[in-house]
Protein backbone atom coordinates (compact mmCIF):
# COMPACT_ATOMS: atom_id res chain seq x y z
CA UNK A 1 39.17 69.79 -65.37
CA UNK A 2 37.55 66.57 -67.32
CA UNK A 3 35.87 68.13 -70.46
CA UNK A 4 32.43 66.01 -68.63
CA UNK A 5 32.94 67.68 -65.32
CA UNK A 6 32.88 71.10 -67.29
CA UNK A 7 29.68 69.77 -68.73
CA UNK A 8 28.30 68.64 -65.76
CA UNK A 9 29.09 72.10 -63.99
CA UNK A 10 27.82 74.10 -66.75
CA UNK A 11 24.29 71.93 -66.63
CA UNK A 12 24.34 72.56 -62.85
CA UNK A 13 24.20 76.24 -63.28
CA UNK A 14 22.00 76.02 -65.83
CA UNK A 15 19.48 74.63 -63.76
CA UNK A 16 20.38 77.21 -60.76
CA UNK A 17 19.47 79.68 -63.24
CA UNK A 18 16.02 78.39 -63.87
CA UNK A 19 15.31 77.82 -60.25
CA UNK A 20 16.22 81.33 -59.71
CA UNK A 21 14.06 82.81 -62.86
CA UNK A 22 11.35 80.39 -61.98
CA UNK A 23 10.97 81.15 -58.42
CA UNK A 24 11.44 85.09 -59.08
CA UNK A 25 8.57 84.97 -61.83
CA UNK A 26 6.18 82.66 -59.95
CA UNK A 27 6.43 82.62 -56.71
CA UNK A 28 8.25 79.77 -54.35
CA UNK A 29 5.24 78.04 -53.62
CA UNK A 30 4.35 77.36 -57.38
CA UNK A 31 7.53 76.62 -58.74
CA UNK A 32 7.82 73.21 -59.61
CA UNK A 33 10.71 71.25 -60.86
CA UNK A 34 8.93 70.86 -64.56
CA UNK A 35 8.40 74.78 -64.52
CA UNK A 36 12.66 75.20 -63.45
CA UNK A 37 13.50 72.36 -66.60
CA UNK A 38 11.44 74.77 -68.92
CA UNK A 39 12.82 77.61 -67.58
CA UNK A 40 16.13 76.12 -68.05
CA UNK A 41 15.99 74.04 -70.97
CA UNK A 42 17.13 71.09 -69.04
CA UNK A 43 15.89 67.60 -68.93
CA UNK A 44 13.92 66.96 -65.85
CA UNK A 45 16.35 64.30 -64.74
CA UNK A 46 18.95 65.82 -64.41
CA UNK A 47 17.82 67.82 -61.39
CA UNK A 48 17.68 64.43 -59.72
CA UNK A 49 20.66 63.36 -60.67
CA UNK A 50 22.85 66.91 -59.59
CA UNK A 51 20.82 67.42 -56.66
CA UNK A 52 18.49 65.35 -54.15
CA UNK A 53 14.85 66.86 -54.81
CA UNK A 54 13.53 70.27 -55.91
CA UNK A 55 14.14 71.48 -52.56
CA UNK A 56 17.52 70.43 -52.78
CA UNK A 57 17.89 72.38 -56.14
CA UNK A 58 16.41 75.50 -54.80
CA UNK A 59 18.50 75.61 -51.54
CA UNK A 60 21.74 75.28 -53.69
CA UNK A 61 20.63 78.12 -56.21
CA UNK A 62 19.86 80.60 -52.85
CA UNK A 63 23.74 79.61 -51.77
CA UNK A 64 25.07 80.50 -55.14
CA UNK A 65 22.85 83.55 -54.82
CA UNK A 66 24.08 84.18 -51.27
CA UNK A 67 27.68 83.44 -51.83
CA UNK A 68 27.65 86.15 -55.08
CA UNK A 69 26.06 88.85 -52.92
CA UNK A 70 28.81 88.05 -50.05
CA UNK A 71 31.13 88.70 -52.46
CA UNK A 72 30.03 91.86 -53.91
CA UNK A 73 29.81 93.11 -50.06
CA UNK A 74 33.35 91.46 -49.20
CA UNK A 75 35.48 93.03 -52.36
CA UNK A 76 34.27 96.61 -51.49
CA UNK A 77 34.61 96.38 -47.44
CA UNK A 78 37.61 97.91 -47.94
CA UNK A 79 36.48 101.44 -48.26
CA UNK A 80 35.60 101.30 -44.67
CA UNK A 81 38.68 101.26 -43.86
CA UNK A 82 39.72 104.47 -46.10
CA UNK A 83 40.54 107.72 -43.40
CA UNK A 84 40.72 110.33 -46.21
CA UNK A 85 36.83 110.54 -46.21
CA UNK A 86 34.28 110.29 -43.32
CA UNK A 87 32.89 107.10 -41.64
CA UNK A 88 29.18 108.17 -42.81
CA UNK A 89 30.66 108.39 -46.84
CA UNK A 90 32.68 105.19 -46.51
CA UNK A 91 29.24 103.45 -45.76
CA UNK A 92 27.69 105.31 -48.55
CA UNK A 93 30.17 103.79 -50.68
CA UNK A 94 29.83 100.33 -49.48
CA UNK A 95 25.78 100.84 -49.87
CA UNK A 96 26.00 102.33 -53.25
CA UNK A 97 27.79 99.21 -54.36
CA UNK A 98 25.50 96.98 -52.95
CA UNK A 99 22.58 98.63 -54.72
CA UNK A 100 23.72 98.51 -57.82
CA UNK A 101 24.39 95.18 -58.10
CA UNK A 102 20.71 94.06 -56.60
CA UNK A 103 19.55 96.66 -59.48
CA UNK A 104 21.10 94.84 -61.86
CA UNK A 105 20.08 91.60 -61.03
CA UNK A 106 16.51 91.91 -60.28
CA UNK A 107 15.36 88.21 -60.87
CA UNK A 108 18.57 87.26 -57.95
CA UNK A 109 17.03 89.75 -55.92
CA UNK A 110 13.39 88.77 -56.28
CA UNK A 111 14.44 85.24 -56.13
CA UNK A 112 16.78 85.80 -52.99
CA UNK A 113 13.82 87.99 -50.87
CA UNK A 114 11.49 85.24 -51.58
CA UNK A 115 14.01 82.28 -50.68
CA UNK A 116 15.46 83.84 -47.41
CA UNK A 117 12.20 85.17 -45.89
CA UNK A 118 10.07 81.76 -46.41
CA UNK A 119 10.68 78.80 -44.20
CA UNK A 120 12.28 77.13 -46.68
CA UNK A 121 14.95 78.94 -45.91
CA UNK A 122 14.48 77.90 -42.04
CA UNK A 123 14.96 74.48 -43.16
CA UNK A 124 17.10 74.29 -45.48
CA UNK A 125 19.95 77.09 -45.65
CA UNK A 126 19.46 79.07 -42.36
CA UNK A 127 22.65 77.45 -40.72
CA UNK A 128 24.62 77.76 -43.97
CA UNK A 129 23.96 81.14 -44.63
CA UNK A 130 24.70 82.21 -40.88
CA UNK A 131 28.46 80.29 -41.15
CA UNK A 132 28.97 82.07 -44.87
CA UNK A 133 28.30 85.35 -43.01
CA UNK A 134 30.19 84.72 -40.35
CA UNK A 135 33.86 86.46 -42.05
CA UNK A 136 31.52 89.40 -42.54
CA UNK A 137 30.24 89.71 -39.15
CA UNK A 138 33.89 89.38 -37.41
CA UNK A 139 34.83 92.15 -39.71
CA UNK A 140 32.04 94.56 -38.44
CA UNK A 141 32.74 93.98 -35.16
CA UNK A 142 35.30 96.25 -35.21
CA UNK A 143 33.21 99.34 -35.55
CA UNK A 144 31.38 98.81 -32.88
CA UNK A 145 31.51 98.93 -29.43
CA UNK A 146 32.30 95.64 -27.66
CA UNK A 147 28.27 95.58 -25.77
CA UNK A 148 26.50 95.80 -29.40
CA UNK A 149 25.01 93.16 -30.85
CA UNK A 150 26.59 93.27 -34.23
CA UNK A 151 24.20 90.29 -35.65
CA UNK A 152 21.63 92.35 -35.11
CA UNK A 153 23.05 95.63 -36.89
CA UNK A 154 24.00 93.22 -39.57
CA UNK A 155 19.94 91.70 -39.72
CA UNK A 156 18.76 95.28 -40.15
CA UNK A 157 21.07 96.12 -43.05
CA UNK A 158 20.56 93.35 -44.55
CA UNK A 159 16.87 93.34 -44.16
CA UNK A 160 16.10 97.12 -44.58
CA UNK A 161 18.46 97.01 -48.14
CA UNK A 162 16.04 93.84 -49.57
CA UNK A 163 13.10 95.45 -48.33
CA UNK A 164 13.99 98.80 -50.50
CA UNK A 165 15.40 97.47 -53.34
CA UNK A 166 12.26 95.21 -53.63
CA UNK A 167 10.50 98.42 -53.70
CA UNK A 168 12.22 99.99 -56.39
CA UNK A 169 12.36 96.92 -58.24
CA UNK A 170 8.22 96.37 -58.51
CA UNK A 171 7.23 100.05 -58.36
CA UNK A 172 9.88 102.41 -59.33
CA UNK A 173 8.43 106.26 -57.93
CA UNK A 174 11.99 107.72 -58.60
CA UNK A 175 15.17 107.81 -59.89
CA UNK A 176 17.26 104.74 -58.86
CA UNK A 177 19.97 106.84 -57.55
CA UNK A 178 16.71 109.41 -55.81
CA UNK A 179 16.01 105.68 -53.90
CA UNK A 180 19.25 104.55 -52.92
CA UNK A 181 19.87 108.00 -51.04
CA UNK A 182 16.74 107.57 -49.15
CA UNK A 183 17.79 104.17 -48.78
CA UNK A 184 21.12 104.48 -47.20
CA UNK A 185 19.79 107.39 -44.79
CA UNK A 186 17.20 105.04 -43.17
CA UNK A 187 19.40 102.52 -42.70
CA UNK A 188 22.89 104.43 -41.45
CA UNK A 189 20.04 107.02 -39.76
CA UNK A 190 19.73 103.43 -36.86
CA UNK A 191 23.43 102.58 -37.38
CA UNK A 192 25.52 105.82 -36.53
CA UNK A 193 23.37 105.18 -32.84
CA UNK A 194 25.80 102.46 -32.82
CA UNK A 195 28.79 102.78 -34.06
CA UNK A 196 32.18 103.98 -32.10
CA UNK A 197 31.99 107.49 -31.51
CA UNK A 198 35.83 108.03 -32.60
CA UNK A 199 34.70 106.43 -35.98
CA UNK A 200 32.35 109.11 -36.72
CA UNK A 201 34.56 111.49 -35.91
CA UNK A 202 37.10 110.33 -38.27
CA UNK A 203 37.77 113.31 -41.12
CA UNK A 204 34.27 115.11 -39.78
């Protein structure tokens, strides 16, 4: 790689840093592109001349967000597939993984709750996000039986892990670990309803 393309990728992220800080700390609807160049420390130009508007900008820093998080889920997926230990502690596993990571991000997080439940999000990344997930979603299937609607399993996950890691995040009442327990029981409490009977019986 071109010791300018290096630049030019390192400026890029950079600025999909900022937009992620700036939205997390203020809000979508009052970030503005001279409030993600402070944040960043970049010129204000070069957002247009990386990406086509501030909207642009923002949609490309909730992929990067996306993709990260996808990745996180994808390299520990595995463990589902591990028969020494029970379906319910695989999940558990999985969850716990997860968790961490959103803990230790909490400006991604903030920034990725606000991004993905605004219609922004509609509009810009909605189809994007639904093809990057769409690896993910084959590989559930499989746990399930053939007459469950898997997307929608995957929705409630998803949208039940945000929801309580926001919570911890902007109002800690316990121990991280305390929250993640009570975490992963309301969400596998609607998903063992679900899942393959012979799975659950797997090393019970």
């Amino acid at each position: 790689m071109l010791p300018q393309e290096v630049k030019n990728q390192a400026v890029q992220r950079e600025l999909i840093n900022g937009a992620i800080k700036t939205v997390a700390a203020m809000g979508l609807e009052n970030t503005t592109t001279s409030a993600i160049c402070k944040m960043s420390g970049i010129n204000v130009a070069y957002i247009y001349h990386f990406f086509e508007s501030k909207e642009d900008l923002i949609a490309a820093s909730f992929a990067v967000a996306d993709e990260e998080f996808l990745d996180v889920i994808l390299k520990n997926f595995t463990v589902l597939h591990y028969e020494s230990i029970d379906y319910e502690s695989r999940c558990r596993v999985l969850f716990m993984k997860c968790w961490d990571y959103l803990m230790a991000h909490p400006d991604v997080l903030t920034f990725y709750v606000r991004y993905y439940y605004s219609a922004s999000f509609q509009r810009y990344a909605s189809r994007e996000h639904t093809e990057r997930y769409r690896g993910l979603l084959e590989q559930m299937k499989t746990a399930f039986p053939k007459t469950t609607d898997v997307r929608a399993v995957m929705h409630h996950i998803l949208d039940t892990l945000l929801g309580e890691a926001m919570k911890q995040i902007n109002d800690p009442q316990k121990d991280s670990s305390v929250a993640a327990t009570l975490s992963f029981r309301l969400i596998f409490s609607v998903v063992r309803s679900y899942v393959r009977q012979d799975k659950l019986e797997e090393q019970r």
